[in-house]
C-alpha atoms as a PDB file:
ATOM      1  CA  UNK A   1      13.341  -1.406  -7.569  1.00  0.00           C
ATOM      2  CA  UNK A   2      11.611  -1.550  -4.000  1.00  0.00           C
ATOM      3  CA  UNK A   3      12.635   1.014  -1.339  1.00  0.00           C
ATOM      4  CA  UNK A   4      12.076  -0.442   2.137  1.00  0.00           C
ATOM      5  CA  UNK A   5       8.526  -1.980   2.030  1.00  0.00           C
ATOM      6  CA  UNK A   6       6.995  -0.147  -0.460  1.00  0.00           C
ATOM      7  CA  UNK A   7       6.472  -0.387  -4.322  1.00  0.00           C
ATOM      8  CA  UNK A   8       7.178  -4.546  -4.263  1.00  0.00           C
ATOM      9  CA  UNK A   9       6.233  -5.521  -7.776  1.00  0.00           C
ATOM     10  CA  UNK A  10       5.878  -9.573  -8.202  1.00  0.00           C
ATOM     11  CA  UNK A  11       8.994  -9.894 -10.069  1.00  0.00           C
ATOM     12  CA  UNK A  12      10.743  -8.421  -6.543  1.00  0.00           C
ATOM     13  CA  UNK A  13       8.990 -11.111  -4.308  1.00  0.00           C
ATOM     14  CA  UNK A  14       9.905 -13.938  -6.255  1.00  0.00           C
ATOM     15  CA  UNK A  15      13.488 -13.029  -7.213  1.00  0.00           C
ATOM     16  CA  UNK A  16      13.572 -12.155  -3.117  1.00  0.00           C
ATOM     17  CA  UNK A  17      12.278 -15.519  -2.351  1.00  0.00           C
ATOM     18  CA  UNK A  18      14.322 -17.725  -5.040  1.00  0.00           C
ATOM     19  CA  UNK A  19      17.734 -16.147  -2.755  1.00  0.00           C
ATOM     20  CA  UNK A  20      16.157 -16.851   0.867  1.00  0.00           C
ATOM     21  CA  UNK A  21      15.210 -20.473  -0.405  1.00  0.00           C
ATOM     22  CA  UNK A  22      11.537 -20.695  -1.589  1.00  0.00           C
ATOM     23  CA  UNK A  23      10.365 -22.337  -4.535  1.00  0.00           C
ATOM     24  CA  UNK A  24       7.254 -22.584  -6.708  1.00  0.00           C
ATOM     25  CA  UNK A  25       4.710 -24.785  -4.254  1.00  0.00           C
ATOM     26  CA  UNK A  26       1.600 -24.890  -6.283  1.00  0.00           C
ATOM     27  CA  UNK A  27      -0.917 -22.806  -7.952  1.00  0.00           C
ATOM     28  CA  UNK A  28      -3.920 -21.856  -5.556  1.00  0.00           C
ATOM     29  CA  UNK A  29      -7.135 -20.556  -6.437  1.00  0.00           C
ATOM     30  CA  UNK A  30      -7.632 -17.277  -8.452  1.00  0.00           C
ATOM     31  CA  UNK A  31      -4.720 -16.371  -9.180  1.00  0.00           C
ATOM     32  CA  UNK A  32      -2.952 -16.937  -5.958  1.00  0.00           C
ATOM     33  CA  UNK A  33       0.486 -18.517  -5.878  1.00  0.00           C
ATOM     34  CA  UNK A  34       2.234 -20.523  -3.035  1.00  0.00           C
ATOM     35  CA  UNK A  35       5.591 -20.886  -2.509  1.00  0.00           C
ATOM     36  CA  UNK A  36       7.198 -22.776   0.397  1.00  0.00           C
ATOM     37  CA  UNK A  37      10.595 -23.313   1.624  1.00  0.00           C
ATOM     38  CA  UNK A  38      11.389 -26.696   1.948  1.00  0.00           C
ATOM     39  CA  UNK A  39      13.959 -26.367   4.756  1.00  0.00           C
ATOM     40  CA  UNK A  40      11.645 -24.367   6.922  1.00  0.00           C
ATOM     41  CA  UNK A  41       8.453 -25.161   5.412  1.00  0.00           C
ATOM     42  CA  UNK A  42       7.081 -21.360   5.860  1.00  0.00           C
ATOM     43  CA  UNK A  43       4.780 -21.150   2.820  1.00  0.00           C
ATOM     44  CA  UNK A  44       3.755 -17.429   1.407  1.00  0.00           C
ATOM     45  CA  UNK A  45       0.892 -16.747  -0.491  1.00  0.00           C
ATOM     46  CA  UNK A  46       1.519 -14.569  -3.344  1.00  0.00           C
ATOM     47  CA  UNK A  47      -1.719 -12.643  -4.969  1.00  0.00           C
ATOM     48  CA  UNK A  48      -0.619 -12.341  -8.684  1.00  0.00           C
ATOM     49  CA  UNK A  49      -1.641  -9.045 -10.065  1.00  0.00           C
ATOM     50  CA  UNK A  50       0.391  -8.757 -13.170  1.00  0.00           C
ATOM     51  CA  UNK A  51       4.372  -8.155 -13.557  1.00  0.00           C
ATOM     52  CA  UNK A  52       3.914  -4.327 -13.365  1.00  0.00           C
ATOM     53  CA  UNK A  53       1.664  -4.146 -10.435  1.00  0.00           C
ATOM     54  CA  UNK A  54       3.030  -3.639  -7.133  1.00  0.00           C
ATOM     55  CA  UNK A  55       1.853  -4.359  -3.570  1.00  0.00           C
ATOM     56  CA  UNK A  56       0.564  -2.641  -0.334  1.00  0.00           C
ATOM     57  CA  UNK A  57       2.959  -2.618   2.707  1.00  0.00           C
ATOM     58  CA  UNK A  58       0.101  -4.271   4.282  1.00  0.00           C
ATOM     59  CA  UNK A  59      -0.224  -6.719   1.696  1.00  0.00           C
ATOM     60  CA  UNK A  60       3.939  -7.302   1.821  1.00  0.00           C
ATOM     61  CA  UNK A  61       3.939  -7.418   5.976  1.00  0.00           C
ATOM     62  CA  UNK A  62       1.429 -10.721   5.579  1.00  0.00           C
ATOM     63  CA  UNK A  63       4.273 -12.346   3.330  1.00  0.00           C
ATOM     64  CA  UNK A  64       6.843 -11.225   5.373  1.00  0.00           C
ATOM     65  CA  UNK A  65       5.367 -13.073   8.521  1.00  0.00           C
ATOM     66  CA  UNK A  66       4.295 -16.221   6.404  1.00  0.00           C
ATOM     67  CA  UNK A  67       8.249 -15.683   5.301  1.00  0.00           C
ATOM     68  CA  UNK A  68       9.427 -16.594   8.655  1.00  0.00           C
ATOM     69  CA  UNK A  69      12.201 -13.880   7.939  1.00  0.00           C
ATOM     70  CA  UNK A  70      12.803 -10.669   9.384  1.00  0.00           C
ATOM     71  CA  UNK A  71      12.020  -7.751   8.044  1.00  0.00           C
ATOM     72  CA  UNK A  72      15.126  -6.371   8.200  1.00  0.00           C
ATOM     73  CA  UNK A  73      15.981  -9.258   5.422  1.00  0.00           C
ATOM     74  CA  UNK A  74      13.718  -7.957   3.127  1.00  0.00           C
ATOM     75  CA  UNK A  75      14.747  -4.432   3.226  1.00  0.00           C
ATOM     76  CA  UNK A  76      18.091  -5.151   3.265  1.00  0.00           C
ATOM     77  CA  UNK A  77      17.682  -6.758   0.038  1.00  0.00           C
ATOM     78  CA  UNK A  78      16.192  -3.397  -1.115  1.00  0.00           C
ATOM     79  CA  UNK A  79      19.791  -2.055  -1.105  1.00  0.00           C
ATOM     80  CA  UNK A  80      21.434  -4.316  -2.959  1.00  0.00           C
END
């Protein structure tokens, strides 16, 4: 499980984006992912790097402004 911003594995971001209201947009290319939500349509660019890897807080801030959300959100979720 995350703690605050740090050790976000893919699994994290999507489950954390499924509850805030994103979905699945499209596949981009490598193996980037979009997914957008509708109401807002705030799309984040996910960099797939396996279900195991995890991400750089840098890497997680860009999502997190692409998000729309505050950060607060996301590490509130942490505690969950």
């Amino acid at each position: 499980m995350p703690k605050g911003l740090s050790n976000w594995s893919y699994k994290n971001i999507i489950e954390f984006l499924t509850e805030n209201g994103f979905e699945f947009h499209e596949e981009r290319k490598g193996s980037h992912e979009a997914w957008i939500n509708p109401n807002t349509q705030k799309i984040v660019e996910i960099n797939y790097h396996g279900k195991n890897g995890t991400y750089s807080e840098r890497t997680l801030e860009t999502m997190i402004r692409q998000s729309g959300l505050d950060k607060k959100v996301w590490r509130k979720w942490t505690q969950s």
